[in-house]
C-alpha atoms as a PDB file:
ATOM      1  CA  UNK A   1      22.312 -17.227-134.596  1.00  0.00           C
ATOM      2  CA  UNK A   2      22.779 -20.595-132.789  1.00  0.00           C
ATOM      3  CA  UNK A   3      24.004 -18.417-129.429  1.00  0.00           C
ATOM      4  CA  UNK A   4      20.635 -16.339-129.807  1.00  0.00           C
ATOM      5  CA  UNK A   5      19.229 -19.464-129.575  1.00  0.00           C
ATOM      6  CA  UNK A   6      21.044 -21.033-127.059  1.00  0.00           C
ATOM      7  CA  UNK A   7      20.507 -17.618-124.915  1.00  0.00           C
ATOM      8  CA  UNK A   8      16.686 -17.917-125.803  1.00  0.00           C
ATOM      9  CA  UNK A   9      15.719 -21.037-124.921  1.00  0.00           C
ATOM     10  CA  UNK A  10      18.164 -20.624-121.017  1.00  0.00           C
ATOM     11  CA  UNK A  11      15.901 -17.320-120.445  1.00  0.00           C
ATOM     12  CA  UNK A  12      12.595 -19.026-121.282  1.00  0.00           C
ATOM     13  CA  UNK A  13      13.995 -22.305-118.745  1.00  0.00           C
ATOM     14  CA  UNK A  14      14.617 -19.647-115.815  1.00  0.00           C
ATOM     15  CA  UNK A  15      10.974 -17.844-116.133  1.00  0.00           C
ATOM     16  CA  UNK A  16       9.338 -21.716-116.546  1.00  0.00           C
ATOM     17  CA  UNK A  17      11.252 -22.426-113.041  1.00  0.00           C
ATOM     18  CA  UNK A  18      10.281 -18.993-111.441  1.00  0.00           C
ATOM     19  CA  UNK A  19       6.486 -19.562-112.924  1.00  0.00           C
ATOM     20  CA  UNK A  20       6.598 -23.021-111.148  1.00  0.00           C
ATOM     21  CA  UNK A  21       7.986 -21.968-107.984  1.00  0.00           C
ATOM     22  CA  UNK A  22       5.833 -19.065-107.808  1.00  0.00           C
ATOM     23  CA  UNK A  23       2.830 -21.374-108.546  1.00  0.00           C
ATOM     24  CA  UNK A  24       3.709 -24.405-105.483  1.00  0.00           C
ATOM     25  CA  UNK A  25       4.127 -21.797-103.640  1.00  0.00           C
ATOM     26  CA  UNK A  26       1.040 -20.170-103.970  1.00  0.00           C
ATOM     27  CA  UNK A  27      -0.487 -23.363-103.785  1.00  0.00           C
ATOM     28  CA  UNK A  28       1.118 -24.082-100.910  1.00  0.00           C
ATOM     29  CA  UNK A  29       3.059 -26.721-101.835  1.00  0.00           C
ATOM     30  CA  UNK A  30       6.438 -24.987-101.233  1.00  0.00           C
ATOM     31  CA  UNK A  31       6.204 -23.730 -97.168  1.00  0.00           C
ATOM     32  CA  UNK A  32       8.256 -23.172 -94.523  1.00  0.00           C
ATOM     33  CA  UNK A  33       8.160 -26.295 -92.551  1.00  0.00           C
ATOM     34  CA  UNK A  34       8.050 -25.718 -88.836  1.00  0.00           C
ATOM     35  CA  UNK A  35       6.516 -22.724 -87.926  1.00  0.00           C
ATOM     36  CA  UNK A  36       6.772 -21.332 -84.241  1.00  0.00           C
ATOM     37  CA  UNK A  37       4.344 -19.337 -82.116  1.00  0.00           C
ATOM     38  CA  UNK A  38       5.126 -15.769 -81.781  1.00  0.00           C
ATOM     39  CA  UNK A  39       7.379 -14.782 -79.059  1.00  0.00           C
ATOM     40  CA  UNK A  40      10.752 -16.167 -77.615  1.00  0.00           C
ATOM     41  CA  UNK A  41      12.514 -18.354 -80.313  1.00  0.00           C
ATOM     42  CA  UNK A  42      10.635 -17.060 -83.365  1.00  0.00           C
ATOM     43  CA  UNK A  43      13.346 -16.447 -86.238  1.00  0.00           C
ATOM     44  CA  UNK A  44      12.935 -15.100 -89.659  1.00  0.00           C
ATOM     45  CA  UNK A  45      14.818 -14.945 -92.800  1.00  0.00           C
ATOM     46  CA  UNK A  46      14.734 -11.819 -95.186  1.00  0.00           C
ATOM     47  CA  UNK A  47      15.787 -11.558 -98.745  1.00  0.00           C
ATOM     48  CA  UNK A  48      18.062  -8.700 -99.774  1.00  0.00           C
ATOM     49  CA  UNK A  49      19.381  -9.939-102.738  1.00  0.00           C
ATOM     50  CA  UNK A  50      19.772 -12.942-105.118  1.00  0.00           C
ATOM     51  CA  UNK A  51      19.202 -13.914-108.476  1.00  0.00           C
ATOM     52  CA  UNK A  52      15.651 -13.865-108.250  1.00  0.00           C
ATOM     53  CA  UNK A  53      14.275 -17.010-106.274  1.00  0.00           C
ATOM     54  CA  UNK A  54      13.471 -16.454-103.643  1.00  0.00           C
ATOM     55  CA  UNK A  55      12.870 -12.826-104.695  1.00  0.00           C
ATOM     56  CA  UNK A  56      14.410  -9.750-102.501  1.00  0.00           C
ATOM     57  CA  UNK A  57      11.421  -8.877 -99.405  1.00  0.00           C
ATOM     58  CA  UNK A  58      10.563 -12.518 -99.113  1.00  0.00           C
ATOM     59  CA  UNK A  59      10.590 -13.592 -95.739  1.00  0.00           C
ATOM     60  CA  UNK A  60      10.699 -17.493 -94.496  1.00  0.00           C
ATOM     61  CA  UNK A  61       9.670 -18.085 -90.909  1.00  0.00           C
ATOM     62  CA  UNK A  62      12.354 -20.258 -89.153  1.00  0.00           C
ATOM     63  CA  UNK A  63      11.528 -23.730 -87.809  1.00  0.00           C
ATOM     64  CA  UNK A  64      13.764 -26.162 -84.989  1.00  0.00           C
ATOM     65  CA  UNK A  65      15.923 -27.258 -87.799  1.00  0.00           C
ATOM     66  CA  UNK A  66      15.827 -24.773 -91.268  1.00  0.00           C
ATOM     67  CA  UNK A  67      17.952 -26.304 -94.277  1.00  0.00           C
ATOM     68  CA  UNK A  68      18.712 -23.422 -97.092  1.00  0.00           C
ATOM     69  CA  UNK A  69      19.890 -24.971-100.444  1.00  0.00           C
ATOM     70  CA  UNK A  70      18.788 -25.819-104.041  1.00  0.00           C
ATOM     71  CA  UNK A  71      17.399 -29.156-103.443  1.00  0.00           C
ATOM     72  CA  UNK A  72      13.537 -29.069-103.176  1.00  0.00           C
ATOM     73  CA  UNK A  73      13.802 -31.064 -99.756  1.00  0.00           C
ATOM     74  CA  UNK A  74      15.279 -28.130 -98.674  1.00  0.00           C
ATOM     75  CA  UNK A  75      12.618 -26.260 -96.193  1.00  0.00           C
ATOM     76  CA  UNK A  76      14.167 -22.831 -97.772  1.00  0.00           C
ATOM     77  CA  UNK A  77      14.745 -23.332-101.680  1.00  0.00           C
ATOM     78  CA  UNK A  78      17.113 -20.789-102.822  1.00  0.00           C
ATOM     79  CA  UNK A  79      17.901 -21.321-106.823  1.00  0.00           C
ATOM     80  CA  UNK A  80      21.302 -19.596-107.523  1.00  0.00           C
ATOM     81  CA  UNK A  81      24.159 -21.647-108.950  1.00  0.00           C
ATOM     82  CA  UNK A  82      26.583 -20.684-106.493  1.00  0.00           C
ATOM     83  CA  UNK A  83      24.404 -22.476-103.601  1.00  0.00           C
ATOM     84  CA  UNK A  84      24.745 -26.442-103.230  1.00  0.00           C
ATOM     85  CA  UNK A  85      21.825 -28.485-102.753  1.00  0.00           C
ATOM     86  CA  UNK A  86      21.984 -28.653 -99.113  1.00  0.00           C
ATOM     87  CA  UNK A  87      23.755 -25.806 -97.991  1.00  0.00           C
ATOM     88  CA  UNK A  88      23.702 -24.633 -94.897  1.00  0.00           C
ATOM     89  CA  UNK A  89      21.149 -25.027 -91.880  1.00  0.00           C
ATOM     90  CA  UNK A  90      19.682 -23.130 -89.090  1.00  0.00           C
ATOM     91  CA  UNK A  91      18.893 -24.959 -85.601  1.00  0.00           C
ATOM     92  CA  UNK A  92      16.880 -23.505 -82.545  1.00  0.00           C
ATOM     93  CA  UNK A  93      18.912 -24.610 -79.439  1.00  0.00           C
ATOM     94  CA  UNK A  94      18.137 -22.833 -76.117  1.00  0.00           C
ATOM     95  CA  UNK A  95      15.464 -20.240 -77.573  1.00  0.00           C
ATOM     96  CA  UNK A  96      18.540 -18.938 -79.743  1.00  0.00           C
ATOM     97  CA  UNK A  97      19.350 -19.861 -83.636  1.00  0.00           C
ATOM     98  CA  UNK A  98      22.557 -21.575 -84.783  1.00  0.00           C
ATOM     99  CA  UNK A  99      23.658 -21.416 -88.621  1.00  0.00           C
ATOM    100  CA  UNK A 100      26.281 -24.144 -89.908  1.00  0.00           C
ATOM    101  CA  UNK A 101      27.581 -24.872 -93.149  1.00  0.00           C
ATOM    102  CA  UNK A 102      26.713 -28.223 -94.807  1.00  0.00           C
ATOM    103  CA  UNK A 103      29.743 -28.454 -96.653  1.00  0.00           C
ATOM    104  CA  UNK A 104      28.841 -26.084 -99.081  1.00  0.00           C
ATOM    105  CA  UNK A 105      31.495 -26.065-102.180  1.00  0.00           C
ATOM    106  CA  UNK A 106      31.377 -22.028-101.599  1.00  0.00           C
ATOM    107  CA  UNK A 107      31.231 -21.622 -98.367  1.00  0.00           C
ATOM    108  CA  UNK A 108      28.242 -19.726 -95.938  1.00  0.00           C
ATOM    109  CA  UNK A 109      29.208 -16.170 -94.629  1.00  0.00           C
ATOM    110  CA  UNK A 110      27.567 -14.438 -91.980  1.00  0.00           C
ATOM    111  CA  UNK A 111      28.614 -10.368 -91.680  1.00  0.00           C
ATOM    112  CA  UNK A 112      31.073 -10.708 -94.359  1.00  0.00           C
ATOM    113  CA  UNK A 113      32.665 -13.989 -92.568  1.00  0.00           C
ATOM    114  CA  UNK A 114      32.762 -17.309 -93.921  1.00  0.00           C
ATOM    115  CA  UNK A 115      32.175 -20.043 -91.134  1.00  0.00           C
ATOM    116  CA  UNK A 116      34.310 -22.558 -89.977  1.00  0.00           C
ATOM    117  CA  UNK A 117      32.384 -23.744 -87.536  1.00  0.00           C
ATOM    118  CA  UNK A 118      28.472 -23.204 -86.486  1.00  0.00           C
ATOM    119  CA  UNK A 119      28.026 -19.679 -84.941  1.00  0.00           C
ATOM    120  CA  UNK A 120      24.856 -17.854 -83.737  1.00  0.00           C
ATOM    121  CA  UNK A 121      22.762 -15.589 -85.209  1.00  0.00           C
ATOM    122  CA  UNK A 122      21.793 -12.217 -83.757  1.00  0.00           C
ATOM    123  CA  UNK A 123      19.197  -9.974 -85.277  1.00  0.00           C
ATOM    124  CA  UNK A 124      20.555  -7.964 -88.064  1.00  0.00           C
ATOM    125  CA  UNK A 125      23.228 -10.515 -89.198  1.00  0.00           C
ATOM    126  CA  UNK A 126      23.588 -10.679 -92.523  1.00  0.00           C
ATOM    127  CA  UNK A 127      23.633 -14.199 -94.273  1.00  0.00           C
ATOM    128  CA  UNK A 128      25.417 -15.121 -97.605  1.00  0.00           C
ATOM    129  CA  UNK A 129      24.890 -18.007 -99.846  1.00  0.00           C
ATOM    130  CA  UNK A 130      26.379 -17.701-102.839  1.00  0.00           C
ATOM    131  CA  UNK A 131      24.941 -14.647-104.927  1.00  0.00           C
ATOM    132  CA  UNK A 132      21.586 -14.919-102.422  1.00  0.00           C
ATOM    133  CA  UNK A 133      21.935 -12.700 -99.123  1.00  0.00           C
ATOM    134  CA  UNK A 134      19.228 -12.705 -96.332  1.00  0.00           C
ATOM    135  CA  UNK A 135      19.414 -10.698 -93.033  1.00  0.00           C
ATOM    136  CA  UNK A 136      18.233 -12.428 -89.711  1.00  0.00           C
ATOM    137  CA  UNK A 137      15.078 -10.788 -88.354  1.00  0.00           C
ATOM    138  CA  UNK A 138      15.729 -12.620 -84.351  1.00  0.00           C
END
């Protein structure tokens, strides 16, 4: 009985954080800082999969400097266990994007890869944070 409970009151925390999310987001409080103008530079994120925030289709337009991670500073908030509070980032450097790992506790992996040093990103690459993948849309 007391693990029913336990269990009830974990899935009723997770659909109070999604509701929340959802909700700043639609109000605009949760945004992807840093927008570009269409054309050379522009970057974009896609969800393929993840534990449900941010949810799989989502796409986050990608600014100068793009941190991923759990921490709500973070200008993409990605809430999966297996992803540190600052995680990763994305830079724009000569119209072309960069992704490095923040020191992660697992690790970043682009195509399958985990990085050891920044690398660039080139459309189609696909990007892992812990259980959360996105594919880069250059």
């Amino acid at each position: 009985m007391a693990f029913m409970w336990l269990l009830a009151r974990v899935a009723l925390a997770g659909l109070m954080c999604l509701f929340l999310y959802r909700a700043a987001r639609a109000a605009g409080l949760v945004a992807e800082r840093g927008r570009l103008p269409r054309g050379r530079g522009r970057g974009e994120l896609e969800v393929e999969a993840g534990p449900g925030v941010p949810s799989r289709g989502e796409r986050f337009s990608l600014g100068p400097v793009t941190v991923l991670g759990r921490s709500p500073e973070s200008d993409i908030v990605i809430l999966d266990p297996y992803v540190s509070a600052k995680h990763a980032e994305i830079v724009l450097a000569d119209s072309r994007f960069f992704v490095r790992d923040l020191g992660s506790a697992n690790g970043t992996y682009v195509n399958g890869r985990r990085l050891s040093r920044e690398r660039s990103l080139r459309k189609g690459d696909r990007l892992e944070l812990g259980d959360t993948v996105f594919r880069f849309r250059g």
